[in-house]
Protein backbone atom coordinates (compact mmCIF):
# COMPACT_ATOMS: atom_id res chain seq x y z
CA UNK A 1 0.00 0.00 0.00
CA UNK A 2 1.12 3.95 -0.95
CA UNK A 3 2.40 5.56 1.86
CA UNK A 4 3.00 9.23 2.02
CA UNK A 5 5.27 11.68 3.71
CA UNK A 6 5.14 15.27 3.53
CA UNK A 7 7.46 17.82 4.08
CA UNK A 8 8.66 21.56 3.73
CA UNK A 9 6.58 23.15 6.08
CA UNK A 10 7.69 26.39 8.79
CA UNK A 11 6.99 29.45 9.63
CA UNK A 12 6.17 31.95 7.10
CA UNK A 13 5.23 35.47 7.22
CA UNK A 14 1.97 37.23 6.07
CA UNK A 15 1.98 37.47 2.12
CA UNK A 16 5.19 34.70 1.78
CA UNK A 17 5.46 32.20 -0.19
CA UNK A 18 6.22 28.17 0.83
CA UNK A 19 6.29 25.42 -1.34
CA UNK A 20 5.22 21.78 -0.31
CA UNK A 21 6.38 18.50 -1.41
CA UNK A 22 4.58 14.75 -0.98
CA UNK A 23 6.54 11.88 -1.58
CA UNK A 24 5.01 8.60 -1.91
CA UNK A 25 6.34 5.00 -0.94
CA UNK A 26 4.91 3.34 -3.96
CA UNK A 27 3.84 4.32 -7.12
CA UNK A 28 0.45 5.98 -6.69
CA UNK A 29 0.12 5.63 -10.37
CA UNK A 30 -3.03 7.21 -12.07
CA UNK A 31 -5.33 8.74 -8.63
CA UNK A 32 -6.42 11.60 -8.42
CA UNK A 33 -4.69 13.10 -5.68
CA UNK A 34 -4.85 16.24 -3.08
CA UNK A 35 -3.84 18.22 -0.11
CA UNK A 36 -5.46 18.79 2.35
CA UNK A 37 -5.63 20.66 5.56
CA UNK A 38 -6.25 20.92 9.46
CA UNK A 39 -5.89 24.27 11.69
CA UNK A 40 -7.55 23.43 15.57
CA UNK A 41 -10.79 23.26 16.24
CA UNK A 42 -11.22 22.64 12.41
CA UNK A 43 -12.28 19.77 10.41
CA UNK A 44 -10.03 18.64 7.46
CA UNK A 45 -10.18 20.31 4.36
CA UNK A 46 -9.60 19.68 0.95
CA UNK A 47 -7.56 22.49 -0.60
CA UNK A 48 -6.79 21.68 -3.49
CA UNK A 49 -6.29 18.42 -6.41
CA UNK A 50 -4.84 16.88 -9.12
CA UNK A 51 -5.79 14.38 -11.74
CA UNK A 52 -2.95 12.09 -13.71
CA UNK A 53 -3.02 14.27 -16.50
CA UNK A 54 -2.38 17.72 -14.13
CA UNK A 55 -5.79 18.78 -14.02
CA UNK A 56 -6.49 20.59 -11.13
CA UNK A 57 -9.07 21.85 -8.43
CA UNK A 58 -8.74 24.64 -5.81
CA UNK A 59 -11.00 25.49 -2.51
CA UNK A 60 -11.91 28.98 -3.02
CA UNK A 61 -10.20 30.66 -0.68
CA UNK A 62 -6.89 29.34 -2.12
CA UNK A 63 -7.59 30.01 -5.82
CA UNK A 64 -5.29 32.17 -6.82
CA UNK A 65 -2.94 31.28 -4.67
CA UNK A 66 -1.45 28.39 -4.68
CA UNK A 67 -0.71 25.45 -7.21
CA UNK A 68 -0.71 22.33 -6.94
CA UNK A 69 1.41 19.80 -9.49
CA UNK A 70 2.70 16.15 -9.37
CA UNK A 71 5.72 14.41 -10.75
CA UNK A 72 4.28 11.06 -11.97
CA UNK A 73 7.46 9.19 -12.42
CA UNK A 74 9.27 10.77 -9.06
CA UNK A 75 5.64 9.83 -7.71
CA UNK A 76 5.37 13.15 -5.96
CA UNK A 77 2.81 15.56 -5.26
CA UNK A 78 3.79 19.52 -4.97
CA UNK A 79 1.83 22.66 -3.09
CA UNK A 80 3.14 25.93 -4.10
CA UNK A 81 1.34 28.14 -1.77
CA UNK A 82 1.97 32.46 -2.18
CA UNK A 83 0.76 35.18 -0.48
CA UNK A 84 0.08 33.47 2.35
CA UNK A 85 -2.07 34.50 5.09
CA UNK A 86 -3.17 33.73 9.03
CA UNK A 87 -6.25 31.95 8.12
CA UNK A 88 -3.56 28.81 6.14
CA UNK A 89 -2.58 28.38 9.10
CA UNK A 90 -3.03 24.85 9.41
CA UNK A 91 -0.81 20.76 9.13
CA UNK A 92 -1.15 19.65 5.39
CA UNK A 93 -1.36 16.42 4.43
CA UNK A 94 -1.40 14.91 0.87
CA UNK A 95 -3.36 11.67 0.29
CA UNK A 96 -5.87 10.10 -2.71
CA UNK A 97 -8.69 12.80 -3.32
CA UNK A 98 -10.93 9.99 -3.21
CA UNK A 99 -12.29 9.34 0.30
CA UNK A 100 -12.41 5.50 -0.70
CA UNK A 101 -9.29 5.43 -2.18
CA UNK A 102 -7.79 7.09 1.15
CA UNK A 103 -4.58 5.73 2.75
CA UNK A 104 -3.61 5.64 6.11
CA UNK A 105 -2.61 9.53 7.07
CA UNK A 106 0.89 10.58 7.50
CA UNK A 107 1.98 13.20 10.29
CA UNK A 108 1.55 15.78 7.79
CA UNK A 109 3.42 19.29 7.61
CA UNK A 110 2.94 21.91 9.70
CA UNK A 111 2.51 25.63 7.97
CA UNK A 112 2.38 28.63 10.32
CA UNK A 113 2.00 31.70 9.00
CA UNK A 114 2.18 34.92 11.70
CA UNK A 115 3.42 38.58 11.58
């Protein structure tokens, strides 16, 4: 089974930029996949995903914002996130977009951004 570990997470100031990477155990081959977040007191959220082919999906409040792109034969999953502000505050995690296609989640990546 896919595992995945992300990574490149830190503290960031208001209207910075940080880019994310996911890389998988396995090959993850052709699922659609996604990162997601969790700030406290929050439920996760899906920010943002990408199909085999690099199609992609944004949350609205991210739009704009960041990017996300994959590397099918590295099998890895990247989050380019600018201007960033309080409310991303949050531990990202990458996994299948699928909820039934979901693997077990990693520890995620903490992104704090702050004045």
């Amino acid at each position: 089974q896919v595992q995945f570990a992300e990574s490149g997470g830190g503290l960031v100031q208001i209207g910075g930029s940080r880019g994310l990477s996911c890389a998988a155990s396995g090959s993850f081959g052709r699922y659609t996949l996604a990162w997601y977040r969790q700030s406290l007191g929050t439920e996760r959220e899906l920010v943002a995903t990408t199909t085999f082919g690099g199609e992609t999906t944004y949350v609205d409040s991210v739009k704009g914002r960041f990017t996300i792109s994959r590397d099918n034969g590295r099998n890895m999953v990247f989050l380019q996130m600018d201007n960033l502000n309080p409310a991303d505050t949050a531990v990202y995690y990458c996994n299948a977009a699928k909820m039934d296609e979901w693997v077990p989640w990693g520890r995620g990546t903490l992104v704090a951004v702050s004045s």
